[in-house]
C-alpha atoms as a PDB file:
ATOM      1  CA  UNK A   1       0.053   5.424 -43.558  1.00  0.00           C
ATOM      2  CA  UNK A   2      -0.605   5.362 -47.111  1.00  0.00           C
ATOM      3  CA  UNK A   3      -2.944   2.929 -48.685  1.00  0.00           C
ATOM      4  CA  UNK A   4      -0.798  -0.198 -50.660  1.00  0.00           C
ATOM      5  CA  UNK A   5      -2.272  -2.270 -53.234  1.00  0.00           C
ATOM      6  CA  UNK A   6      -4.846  -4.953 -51.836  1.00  0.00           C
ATOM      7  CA  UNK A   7      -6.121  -2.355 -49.416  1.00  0.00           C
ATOM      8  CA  UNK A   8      -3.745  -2.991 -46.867  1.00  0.00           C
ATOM      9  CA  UNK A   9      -1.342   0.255 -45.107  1.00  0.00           C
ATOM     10  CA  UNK A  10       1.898   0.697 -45.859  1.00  0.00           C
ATOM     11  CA  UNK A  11       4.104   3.550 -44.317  1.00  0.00           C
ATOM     12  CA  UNK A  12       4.328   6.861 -46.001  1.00  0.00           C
ATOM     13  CA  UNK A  13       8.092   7.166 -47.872  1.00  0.00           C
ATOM     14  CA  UNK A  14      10.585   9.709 -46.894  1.00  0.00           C
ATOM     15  CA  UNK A  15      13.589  10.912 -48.201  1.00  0.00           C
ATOM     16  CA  UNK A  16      16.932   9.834 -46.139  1.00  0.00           C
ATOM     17  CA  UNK A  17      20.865   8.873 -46.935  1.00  0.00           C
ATOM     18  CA  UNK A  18      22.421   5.859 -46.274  1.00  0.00           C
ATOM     19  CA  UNK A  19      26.031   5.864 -45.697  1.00  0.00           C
ATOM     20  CA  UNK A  20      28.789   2.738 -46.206  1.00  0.00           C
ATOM     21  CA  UNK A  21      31.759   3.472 -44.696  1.00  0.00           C
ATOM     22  CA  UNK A  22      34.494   1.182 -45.898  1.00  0.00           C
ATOM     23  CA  UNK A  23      37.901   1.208 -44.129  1.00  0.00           C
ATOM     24  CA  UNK A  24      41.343   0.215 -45.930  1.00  0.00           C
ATOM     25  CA  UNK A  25      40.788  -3.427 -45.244  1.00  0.00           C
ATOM     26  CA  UNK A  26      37.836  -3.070 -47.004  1.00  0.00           C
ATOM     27  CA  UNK A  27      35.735  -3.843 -43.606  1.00  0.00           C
ATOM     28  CA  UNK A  28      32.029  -1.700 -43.861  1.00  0.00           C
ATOM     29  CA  UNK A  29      30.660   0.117 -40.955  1.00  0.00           C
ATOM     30  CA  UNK A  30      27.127  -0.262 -39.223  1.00  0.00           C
ATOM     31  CA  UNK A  31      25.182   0.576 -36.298  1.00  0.00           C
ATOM     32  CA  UNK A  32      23.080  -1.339 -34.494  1.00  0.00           C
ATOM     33  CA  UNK A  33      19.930   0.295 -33.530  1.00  0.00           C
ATOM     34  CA  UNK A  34      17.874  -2.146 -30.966  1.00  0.00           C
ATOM     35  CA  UNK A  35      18.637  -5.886 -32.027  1.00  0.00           C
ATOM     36  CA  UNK A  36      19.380  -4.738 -35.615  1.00  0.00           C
ATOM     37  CA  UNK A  37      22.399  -3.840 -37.811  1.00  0.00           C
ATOM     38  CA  UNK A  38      22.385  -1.103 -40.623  1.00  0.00           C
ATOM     39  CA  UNK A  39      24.180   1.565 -42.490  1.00  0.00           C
ATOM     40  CA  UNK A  40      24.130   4.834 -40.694  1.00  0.00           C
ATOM     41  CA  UNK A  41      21.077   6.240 -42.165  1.00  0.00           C
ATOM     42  CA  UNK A  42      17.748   9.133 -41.415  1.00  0.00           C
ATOM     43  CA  UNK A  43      15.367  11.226 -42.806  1.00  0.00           C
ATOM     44  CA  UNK A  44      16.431  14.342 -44.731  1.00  0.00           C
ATOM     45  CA  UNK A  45      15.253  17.383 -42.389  1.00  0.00           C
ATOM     46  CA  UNK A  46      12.735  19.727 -44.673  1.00  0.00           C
ATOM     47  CA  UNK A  47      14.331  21.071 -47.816  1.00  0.00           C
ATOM     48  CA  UNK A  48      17.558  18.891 -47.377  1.00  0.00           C
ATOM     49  CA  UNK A  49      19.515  17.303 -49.824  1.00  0.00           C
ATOM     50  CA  UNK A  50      20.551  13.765 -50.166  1.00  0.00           C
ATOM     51  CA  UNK A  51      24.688  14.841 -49.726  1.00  0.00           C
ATOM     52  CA  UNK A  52      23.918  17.288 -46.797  1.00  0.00           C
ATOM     53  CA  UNK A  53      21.513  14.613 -44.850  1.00  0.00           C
ATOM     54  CA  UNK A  54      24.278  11.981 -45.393  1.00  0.00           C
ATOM     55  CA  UNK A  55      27.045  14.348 -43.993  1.00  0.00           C
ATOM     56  CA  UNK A  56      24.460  14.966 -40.971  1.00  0.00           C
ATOM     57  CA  UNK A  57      23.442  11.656 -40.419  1.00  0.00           C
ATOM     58  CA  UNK A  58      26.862   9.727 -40.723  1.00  0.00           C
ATOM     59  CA  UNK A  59      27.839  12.752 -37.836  1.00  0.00           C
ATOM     60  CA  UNK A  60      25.290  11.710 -35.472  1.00  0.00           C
ATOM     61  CA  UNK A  61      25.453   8.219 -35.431  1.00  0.00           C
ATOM     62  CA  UNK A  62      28.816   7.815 -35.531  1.00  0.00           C
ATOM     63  CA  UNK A  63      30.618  10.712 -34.666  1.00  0.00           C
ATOM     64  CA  UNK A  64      32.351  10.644 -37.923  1.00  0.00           C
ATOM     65  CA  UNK A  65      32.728  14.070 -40.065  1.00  0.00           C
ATOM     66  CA  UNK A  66      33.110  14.008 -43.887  1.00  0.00           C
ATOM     67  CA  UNK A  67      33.154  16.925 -46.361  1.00  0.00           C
ATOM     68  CA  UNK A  68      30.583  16.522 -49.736  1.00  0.00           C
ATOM     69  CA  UNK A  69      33.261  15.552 -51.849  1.00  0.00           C
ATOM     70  CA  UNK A  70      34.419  12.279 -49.882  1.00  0.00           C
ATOM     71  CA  UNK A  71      30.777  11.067 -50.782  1.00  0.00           C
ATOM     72  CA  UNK A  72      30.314   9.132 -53.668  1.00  0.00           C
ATOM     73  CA  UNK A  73      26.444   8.145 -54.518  1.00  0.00           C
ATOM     74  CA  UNK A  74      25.905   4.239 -54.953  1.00  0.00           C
ATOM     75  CA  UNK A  75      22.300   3.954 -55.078  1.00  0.00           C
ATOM     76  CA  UNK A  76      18.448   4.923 -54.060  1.00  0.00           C
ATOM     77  CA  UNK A  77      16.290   2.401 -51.894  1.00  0.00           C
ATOM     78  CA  UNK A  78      12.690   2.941 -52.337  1.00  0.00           C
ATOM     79  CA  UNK A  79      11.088   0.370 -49.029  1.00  0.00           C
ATOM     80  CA  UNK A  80      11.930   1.608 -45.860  1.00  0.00           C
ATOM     81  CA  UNK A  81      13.331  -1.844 -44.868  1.00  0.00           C
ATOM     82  CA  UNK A  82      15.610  -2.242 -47.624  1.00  0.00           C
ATOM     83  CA  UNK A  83      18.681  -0.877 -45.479  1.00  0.00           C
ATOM     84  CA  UNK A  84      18.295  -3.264 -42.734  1.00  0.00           C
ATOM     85  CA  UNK A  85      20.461  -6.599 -41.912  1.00  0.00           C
ATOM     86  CA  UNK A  86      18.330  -8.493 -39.705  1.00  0.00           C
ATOM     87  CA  UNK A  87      19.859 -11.165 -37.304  1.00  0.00           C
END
């Protein structure tokens, strides 16, 4: 944990992908991971980059493969909750 302002602990950042997948009827995938649903997402492993942790990460939660150049960047999320839907 790294200190926040105010004193309090906040968790140490790391860098991940997030991945929308968005079909032809413009529907957007997501996973649910326990009672929550999000964008396929992780942690980059040591010395990844953002493109190859997406390709990774999109692989293993959802079985589905895509090259670099079917990625197109849409943003950067600094809190680790920010990629969360909560119900």
């Amino acid at each position: 944990m790294a200190p926040a302002a105010g004193g309090r602990q906040r968790p140490r950042l790391m860098p991940g992908a997030m991945v929308a997948v968005q079909r032809d009827d413009q529907r957007v995938l997501l996973t649910k991971r326990a009672d929550t649903w999000c964008l396929p997402a992780g942690a980059a492993e040591p010395g990844g980059g953002f493109a190859r942790t997406a390709i990774d990460e999109l692989a293993e939660e959802t079985g589905i493969e895509v090259s670099e150049r079917d990625l197109i960047p849409f943003g950067c999320l600094s809190e680790a909750e920010a990629h969360t839907i909560h119900s």
